[in-house]
C-alpha atoms as a PDB file:
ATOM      1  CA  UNK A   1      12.932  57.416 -31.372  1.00  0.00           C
ATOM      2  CA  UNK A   2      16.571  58.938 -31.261  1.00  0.00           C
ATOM      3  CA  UNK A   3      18.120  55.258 -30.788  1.00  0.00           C
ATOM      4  CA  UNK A   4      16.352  53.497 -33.824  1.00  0.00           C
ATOM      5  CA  UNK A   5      17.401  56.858 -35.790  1.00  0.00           C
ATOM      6  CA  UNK A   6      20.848  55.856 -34.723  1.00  0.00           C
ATOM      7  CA  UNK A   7      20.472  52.563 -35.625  1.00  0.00           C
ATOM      8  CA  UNK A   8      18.994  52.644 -38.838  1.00  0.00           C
ATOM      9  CA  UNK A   9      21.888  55.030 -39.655  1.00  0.00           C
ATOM     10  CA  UNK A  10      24.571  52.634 -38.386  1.00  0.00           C
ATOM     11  CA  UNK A  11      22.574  49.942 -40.515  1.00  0.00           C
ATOM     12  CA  UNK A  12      22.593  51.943 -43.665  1.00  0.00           C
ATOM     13  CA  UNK A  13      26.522  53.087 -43.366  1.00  0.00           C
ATOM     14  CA  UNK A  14      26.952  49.359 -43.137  1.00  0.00           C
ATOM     15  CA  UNK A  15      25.106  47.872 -46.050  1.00  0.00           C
ATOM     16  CA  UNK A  16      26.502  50.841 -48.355  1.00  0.00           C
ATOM     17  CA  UNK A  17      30.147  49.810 -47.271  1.00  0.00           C
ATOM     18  CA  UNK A  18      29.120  46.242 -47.868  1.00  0.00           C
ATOM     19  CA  UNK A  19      27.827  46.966 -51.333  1.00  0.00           C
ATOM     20  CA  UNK A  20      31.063  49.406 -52.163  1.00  0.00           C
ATOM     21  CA  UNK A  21      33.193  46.448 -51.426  1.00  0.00           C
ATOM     22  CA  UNK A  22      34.093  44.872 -54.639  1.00  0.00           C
ATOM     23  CA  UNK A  23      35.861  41.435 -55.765  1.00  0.00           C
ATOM     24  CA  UNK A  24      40.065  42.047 -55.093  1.00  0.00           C
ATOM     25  CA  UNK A  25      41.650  41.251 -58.117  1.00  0.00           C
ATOM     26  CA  UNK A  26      44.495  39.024 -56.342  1.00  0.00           C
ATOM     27  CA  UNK A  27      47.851  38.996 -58.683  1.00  0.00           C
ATOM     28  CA  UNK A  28      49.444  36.053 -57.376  1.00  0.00           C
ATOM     29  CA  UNK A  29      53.565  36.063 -57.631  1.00  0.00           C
ATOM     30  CA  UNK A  30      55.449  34.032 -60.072  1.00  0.00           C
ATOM     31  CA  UNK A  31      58.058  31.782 -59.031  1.00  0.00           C
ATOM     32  CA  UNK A  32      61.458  31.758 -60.442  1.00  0.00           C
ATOM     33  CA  UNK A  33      62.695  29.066 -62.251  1.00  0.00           C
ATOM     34  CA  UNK A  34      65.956  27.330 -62.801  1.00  0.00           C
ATOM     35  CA  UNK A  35      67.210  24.761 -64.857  1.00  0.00           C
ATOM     36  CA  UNK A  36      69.692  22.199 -63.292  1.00  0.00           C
ATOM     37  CA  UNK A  37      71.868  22.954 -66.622  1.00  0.00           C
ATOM     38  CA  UNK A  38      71.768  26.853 -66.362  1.00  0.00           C
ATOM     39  CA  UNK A  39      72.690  26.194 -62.923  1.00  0.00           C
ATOM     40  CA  UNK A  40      75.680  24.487 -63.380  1.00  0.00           C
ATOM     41  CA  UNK A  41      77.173  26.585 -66.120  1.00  0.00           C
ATOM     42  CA  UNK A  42      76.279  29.852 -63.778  1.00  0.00           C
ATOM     43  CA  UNK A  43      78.281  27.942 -60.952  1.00  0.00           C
ATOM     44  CA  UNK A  44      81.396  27.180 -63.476  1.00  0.00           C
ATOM     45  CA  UNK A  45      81.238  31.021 -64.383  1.00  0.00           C
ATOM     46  CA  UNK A  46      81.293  32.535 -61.524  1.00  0.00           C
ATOM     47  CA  UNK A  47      84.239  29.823 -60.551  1.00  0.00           C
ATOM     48  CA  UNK A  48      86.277  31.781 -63.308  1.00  0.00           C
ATOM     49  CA  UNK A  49      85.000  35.151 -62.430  1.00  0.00           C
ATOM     50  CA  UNK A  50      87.601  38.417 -63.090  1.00  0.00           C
ATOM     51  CA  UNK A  51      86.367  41.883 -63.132  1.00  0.00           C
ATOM     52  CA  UNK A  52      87.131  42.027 -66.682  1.00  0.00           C
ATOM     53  CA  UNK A  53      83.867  39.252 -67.063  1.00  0.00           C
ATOM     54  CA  UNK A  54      81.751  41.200 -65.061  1.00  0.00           C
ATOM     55  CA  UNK A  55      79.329  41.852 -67.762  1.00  0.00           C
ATOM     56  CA  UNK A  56      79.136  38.569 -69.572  1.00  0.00           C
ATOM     57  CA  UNK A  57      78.810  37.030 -65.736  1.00  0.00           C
ATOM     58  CA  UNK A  58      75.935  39.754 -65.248  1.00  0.00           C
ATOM     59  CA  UNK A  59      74.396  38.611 -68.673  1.00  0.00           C
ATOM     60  CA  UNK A  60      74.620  35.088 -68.344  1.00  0.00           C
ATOM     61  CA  UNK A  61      72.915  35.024 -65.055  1.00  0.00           C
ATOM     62  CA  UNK A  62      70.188  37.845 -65.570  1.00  0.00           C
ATOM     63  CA  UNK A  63      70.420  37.667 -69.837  1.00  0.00           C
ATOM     64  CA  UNK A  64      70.040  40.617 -72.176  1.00  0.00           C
ATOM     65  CA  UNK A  65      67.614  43.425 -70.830  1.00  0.00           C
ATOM     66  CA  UNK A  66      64.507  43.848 -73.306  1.00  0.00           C
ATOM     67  CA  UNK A  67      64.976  47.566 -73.570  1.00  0.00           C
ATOM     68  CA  UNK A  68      67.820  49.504 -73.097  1.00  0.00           C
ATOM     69  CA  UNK A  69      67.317  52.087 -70.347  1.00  0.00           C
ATOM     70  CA  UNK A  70      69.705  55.347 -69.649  1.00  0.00           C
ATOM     71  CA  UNK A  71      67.575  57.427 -68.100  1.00  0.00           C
ATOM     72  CA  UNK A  72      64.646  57.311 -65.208  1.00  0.00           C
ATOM     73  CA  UNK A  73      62.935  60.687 -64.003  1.00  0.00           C
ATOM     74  CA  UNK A  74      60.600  60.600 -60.882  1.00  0.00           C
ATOM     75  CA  UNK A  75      58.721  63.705 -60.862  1.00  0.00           C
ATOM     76  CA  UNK A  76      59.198  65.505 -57.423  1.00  0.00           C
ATOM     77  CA  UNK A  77      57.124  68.477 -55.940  1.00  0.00           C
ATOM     78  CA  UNK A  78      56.039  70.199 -52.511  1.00  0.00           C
ATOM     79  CA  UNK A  79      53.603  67.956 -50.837  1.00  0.00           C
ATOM     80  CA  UNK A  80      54.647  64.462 -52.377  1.00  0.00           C
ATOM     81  CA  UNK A  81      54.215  61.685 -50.197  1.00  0.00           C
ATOM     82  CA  UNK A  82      57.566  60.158 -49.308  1.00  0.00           C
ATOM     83  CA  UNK A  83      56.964  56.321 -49.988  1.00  0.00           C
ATOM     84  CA  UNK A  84      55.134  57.233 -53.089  1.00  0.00           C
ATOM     85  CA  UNK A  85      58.613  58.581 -53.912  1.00  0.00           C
ATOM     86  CA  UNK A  86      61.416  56.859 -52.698  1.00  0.00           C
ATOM     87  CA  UNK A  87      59.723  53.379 -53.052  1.00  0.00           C
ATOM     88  CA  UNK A  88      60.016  53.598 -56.752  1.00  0.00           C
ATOM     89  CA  UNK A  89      63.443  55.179 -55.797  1.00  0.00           C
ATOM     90  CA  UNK A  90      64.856  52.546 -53.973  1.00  0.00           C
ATOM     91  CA  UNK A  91      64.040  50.117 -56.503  1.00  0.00           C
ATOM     92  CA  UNK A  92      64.415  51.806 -60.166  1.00  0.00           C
ATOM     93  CA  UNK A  93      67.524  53.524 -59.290  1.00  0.00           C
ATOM     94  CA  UNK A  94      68.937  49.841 -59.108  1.00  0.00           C
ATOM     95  CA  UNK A  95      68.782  49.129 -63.033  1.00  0.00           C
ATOM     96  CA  UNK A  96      72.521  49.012 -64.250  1.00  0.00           C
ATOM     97  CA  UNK A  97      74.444  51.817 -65.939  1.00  0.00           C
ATOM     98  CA  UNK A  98      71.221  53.590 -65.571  1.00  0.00           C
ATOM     99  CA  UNK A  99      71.043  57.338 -64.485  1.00  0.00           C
ATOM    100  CA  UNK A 100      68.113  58.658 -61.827  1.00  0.00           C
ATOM    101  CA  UNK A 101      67.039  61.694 -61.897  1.00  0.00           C
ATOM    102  CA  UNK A 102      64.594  63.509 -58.997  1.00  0.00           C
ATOM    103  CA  UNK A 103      62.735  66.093 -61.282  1.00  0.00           C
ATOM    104  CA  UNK A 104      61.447  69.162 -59.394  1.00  0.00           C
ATOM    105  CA  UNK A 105      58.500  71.395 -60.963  1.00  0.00           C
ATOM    106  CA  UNK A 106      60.399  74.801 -60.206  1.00  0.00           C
ATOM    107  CA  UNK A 107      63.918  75.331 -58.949  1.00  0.00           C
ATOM    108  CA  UNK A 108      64.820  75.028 -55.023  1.00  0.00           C
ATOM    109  CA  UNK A 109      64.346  72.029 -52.855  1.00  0.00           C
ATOM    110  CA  UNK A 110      60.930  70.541 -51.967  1.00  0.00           C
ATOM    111  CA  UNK A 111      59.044  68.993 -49.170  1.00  0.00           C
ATOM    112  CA  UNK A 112      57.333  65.781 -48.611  1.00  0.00           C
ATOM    113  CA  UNK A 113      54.058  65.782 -47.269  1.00  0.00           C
ATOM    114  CA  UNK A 114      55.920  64.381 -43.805  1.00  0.00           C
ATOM    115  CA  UNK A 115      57.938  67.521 -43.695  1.00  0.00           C
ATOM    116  CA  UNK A 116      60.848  65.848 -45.244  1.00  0.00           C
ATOM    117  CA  UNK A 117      63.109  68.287 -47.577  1.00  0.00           C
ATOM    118  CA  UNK A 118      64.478  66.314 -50.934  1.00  0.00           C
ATOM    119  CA  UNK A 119      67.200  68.220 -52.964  1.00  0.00           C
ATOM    120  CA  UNK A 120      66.209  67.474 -56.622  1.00  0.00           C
ATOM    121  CA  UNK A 121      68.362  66.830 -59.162  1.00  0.00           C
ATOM    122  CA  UNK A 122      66.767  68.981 -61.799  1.00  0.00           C
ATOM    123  CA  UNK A 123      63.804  70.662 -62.750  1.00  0.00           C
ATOM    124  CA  UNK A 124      61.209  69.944 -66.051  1.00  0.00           C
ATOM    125  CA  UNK A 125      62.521  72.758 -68.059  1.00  0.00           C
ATOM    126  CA  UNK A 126      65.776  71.114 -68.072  1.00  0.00           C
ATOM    127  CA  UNK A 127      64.509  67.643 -69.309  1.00  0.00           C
ATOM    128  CA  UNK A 128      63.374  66.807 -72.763  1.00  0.00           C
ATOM    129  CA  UNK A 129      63.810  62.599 -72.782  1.00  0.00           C
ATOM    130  CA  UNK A 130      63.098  59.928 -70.507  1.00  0.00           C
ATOM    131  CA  UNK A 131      63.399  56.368 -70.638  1.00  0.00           C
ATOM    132  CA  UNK A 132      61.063  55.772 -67.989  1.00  0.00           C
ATOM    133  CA  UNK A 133      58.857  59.079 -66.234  1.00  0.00           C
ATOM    134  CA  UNK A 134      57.551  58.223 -62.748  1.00  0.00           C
ATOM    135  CA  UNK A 135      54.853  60.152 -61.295  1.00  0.00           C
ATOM    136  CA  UNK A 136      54.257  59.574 -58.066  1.00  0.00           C
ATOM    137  CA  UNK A 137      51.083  61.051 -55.789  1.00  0.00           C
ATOM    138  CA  UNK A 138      50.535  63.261 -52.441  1.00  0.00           C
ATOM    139  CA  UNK A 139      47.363  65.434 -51.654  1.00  0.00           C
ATOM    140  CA  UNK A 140      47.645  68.701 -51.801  1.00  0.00           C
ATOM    141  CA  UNK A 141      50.045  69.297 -54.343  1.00  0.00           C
ATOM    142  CA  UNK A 142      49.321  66.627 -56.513  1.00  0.00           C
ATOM    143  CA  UNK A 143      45.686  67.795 -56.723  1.00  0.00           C
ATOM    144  CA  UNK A 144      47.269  71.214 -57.688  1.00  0.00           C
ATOM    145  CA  UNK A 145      49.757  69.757 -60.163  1.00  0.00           C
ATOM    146  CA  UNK A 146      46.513  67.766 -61.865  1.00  0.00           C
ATOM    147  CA  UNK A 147      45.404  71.542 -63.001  1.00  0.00           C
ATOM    148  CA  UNK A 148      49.029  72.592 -63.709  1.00  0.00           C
ATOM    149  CA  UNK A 149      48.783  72.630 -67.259  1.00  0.00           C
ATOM    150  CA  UNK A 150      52.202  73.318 -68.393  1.00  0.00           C
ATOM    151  CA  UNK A 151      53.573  70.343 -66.317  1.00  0.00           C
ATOM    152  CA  UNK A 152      50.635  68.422 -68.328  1.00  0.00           C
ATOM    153  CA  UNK A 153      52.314  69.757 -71.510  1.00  0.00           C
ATOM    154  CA  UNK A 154      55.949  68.254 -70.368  1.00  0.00           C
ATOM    155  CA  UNK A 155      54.786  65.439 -69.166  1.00  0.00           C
ATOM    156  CA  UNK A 156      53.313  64.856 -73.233  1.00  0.00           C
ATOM    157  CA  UNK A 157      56.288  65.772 -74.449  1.00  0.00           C
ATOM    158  CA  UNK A 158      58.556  63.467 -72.224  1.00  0.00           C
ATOM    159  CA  UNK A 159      56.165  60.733 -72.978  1.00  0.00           C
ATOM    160  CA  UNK A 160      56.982  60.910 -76.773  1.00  0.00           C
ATOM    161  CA  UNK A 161      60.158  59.469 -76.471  1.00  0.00           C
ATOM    162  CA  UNK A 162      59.752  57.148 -72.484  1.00  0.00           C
ATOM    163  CA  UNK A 163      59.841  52.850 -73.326  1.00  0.00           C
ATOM    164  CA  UNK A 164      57.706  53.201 -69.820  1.00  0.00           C
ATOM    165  CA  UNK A 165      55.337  56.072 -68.200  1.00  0.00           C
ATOM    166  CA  UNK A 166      54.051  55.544 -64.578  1.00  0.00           C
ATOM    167  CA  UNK A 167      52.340  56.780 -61.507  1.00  0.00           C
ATOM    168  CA  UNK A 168      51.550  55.820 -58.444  1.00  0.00           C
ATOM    169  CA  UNK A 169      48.705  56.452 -56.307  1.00  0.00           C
ATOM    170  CA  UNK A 170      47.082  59.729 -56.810  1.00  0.00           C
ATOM    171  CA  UNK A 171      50.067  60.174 -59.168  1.00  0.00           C
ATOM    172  CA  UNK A 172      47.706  58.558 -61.293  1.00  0.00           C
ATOM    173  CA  UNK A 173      45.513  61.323 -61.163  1.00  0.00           C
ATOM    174  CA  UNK A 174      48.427  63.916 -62.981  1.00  0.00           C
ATOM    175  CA  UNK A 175      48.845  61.461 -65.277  1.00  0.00           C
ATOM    176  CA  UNK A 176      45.200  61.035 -66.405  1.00  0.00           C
ATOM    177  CA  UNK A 177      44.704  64.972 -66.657  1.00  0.00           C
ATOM    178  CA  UNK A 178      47.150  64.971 -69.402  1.00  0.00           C
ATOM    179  CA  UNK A 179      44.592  62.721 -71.612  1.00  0.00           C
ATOM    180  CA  UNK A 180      47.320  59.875 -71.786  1.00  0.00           C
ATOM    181  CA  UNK A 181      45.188  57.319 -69.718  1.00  0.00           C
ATOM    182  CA  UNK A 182      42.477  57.718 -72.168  1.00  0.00           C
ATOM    183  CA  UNK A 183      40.539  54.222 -72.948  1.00  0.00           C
ATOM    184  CA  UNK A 184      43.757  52.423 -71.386  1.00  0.00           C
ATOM    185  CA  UNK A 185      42.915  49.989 -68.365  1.00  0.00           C
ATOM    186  CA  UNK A 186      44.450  51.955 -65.044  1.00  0.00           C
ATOM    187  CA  UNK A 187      44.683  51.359 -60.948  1.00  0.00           C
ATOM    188  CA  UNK A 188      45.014  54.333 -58.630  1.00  0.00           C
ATOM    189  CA  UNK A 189      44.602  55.157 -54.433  1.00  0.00           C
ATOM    190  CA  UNK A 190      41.568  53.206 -53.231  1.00  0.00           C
ATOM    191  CA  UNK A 191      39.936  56.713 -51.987  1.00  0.00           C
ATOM    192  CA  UNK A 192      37.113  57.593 -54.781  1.00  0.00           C
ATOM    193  CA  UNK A 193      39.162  55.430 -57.527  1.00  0.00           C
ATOM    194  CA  UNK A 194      36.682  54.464 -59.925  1.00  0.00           C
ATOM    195  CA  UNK A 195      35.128  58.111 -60.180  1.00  0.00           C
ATOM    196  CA  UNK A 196      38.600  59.425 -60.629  1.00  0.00           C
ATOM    197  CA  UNK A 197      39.536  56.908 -63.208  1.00  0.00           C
ATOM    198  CA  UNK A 198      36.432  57.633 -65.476  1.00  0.00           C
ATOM    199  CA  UNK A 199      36.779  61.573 -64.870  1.00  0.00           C
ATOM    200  CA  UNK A 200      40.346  61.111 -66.846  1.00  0.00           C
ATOM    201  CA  UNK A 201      38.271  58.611 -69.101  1.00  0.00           C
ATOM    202  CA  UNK A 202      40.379  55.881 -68.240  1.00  0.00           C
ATOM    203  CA  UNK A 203      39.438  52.046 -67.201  1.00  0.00           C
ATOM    204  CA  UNK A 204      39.268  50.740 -63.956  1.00  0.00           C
ATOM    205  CA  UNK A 205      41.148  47.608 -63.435  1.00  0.00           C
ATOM    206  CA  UNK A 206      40.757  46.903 -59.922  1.00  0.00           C
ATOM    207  CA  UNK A 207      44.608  45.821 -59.468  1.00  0.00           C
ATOM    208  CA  UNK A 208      46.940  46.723 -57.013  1.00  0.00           C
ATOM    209  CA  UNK A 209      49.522  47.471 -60.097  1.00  0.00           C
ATOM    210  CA  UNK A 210      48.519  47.424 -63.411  1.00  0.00           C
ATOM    211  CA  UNK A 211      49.946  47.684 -67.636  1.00  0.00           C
ATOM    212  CA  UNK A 212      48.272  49.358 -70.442  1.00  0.00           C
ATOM    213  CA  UNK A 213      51.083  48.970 -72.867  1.00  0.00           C
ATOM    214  CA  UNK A 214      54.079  51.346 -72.145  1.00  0.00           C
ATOM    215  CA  UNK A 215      52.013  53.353 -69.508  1.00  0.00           C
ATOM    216  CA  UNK A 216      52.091  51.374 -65.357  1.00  0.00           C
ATOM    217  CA  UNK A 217      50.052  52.566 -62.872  1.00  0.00           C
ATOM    218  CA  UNK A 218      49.690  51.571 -59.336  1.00  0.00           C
ATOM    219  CA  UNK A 219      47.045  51.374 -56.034  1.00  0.00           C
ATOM    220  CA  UNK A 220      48.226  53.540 -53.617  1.00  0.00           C
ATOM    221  CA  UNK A 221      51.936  54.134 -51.941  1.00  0.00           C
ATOM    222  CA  UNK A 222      53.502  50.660 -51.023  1.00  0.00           C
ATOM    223  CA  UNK A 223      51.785  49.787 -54.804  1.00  0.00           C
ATOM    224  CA  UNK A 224      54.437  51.702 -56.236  1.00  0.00           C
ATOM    225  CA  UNK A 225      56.787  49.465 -54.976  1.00  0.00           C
ATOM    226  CA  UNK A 226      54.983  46.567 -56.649  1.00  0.00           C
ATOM    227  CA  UNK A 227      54.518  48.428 -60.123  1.00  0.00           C
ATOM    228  CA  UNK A 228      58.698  49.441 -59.646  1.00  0.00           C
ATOM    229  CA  UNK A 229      59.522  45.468 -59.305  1.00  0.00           C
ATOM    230  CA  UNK A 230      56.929  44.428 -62.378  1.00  0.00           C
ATOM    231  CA  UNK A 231      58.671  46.986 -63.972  1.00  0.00           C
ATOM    232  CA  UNK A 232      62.049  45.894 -63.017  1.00  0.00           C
ATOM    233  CA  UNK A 233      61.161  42.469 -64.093  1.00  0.00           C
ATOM    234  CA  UNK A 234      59.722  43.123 -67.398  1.00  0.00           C
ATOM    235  CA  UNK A 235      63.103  45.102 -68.568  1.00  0.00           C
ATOM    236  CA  UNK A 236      65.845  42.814 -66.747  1.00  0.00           C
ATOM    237  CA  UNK A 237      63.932  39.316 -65.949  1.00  0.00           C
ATOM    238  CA  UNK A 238      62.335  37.934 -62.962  1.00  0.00           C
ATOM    239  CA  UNK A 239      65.908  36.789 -61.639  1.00  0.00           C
ATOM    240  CA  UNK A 240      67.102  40.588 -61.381  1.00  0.00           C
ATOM    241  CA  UNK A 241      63.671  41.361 -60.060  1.00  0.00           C
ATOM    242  CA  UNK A 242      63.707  38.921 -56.928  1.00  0.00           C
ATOM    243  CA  UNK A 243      67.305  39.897 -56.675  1.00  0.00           C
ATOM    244  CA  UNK A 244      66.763  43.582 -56.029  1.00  0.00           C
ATOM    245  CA  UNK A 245      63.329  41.863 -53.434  1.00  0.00           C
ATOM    246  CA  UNK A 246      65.809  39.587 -51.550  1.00  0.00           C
ATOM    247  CA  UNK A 247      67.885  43.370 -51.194  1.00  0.00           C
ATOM    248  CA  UNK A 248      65.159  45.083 -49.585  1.00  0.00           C
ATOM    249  CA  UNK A 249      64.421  41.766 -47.977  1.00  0.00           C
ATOM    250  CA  UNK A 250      60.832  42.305 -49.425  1.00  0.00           C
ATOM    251  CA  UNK A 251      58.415  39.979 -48.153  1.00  0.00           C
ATOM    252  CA  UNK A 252      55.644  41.707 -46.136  1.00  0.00           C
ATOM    253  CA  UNK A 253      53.691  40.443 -43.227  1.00  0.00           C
ATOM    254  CA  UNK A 254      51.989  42.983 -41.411  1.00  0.00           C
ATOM    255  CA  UNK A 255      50.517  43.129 -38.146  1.00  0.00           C
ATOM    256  CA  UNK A 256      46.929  43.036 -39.158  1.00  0.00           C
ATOM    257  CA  UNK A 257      44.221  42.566 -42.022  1.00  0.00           C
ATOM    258  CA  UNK A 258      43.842  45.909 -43.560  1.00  0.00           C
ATOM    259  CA  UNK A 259      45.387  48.075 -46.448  1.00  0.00           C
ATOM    260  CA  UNK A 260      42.623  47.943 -49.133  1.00  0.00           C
ATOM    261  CA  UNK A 261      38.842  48.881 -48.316  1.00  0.00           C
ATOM    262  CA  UNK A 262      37.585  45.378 -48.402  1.00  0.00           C
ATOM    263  CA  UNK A 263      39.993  44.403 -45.544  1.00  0.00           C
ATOM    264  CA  UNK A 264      39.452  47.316 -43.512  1.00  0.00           C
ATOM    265  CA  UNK A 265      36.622  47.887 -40.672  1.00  0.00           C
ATOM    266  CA  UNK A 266      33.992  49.547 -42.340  1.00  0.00           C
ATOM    267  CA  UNK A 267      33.826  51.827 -39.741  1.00  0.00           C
ATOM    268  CA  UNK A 268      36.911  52.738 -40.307  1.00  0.00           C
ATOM    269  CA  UNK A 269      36.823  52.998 -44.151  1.00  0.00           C
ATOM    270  CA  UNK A 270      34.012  55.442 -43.431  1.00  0.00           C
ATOM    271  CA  UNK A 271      36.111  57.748 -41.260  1.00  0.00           C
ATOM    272  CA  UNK A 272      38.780  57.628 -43.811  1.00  0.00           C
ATOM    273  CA  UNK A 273      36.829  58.752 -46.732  1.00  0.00           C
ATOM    274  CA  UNK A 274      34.884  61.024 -44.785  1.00  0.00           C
ATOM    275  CA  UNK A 275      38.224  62.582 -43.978  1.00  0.00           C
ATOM    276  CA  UNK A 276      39.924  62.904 -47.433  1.00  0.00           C
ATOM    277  CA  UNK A 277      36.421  64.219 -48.743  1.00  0.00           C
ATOM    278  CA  UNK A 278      37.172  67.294 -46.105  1.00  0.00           C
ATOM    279  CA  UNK A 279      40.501  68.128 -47.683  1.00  0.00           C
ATOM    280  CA  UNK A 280      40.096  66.978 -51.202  1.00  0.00           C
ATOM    281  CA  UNK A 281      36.431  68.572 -52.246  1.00  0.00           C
ATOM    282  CA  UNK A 282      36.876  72.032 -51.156  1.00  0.00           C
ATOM    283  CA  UNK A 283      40.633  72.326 -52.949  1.00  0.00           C
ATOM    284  CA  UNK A 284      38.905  70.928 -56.413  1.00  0.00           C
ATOM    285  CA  UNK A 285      35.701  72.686 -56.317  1.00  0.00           C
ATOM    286  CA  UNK A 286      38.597  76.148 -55.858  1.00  0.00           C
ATOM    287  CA  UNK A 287      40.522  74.721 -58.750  1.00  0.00           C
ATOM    288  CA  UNK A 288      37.868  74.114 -60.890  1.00  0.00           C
ATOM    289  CA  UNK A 289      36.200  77.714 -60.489  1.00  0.00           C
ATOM    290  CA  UNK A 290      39.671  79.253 -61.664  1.00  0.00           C
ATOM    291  CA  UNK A 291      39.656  76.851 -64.867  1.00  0.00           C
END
């Protein structure tokens, strides 16, 4: 009796991750194009290149960006998870003439959720415009800072005046808690994604990256990295955007099939939900009793 318990059980977890799998939304890459004339009047400038051409070199090659950008904020804060953070870093922090800023919530340094102490730049108080506001996700923390509602208020306030407003991962999840994501189309960490999405009132688009407008959000982690790039490329061009990708040397092959639920062993899916459910539940069902 015990063994076709078991297996009915094993059955069941089975055909429930079967039917939670859902259609990937694949967002194939563009490829960049070149004309053989643009080619060879790149090639005759960069024959004559000085310092003093820099720019019109620059401009020729790339062209004119579509906004112009001073300023990029990524919000920092105990417990954020490191690639969530420096991904969009790495990559943002590459736009030209362009000044990044690592925004803390309170003063003093922070740590990672690896342990890993950042020295922000700034804190929120200090900031009242943004170009572009990244928030990026974690667990802990970022749960907390989705009931922090005087971060919600600055994050309002920096929005009023940002030509781009992001997050990535369970960023995403800050974000919507401000009301900003309302009836826009948004992505977010696979874990529990469409229940978070429509708690914030938002839509679910399925994507590992995707654009409502002015406002980018992202799948989870190495998605931020993606999102960063179509974010890069939609200011400067898709030539500045594969430039900074050939940089990193970004072209990723890894070891296995995995990284989304519908690649992953449902056995393993299972453990990994099962997991986050014992950290995340008991953290919001405290939060919410103190609303």
């Amino acid at each position: 009796m015990k063994h076709i318990i078991l297996i009915i059980t094993i059955a069941s977890l089975l055909f429930a991750c079967n039917n939670q799998a859902k259609e990937e939304v694949k967002q194939q890459p563009e490829k960049v194009v070149m004309s053989k004339e643009d080619s060879l009047k790149l090639a005759k400038e960069i024959e004559n290149f000085t310092p003093e051409s820099h720019i019109n070199t620059m401009e020729l090659f790339f062209g004119k960006p579509k906004h112009d950008i001073r300023t990029i904020g990524i919000l920092v804060y105990d417990g954020v998870n490191d690639l969530d953070l420096m991904g969009p870093r790495y990559i943002l922090g590459q736009a030209m003439g362009v000044e990044t800023k690592l925004i803390a919530i309170k003063q003093g340094n922070i740590k990672t959720v690896m342990g890993v102490e950042i020295v922000p730049n700034t804190v929120i108080d200090s900031v009242s415009q943004l170009d572009i506001l990244i928030i990026p996700g974690g667990f802990t923390g970022t749960i907390e800072a989705a009931y922090n509602n005087s971060l919600h208020d600055w994050i309002r306030k920096i929005d009023k005046t940002t030509k781009y407003t992001g997050a990535v991962c369970t960023g995403v999840w800050v974000l919507g808690a401000t009301g900003l994501l309302e009836n826009k189309k948004a992505s977010t960490n696979w874990y529990r994604e469409e229940e978070f999405l429509k708690k914030y009132k938002a839509i679910p688009a399925n994507q590992r990256y995707t654009q409502d407008g002015k406002y980018w959000t992202s799948a989870g982690v190495t998605a931020g990295m993606d999102m960063s790039l179509a974010i890069m490329k939609d200011i400067y061009g898709d030539k500045y955007a594969q430039a900074i990708m050939l940089d990193m040397e970004y072209d990723p092959h890894p070891p296995i099939e995995g990284g989304t639920p519908e690649k992953t062993n449902w056995a393993v899916n299972w453990m990994m939900k099962a997991m986050y459910d014992g950290g995340v539940n008991p953290l919001i069902d405290s939060l919410e009793r103190k609303k």
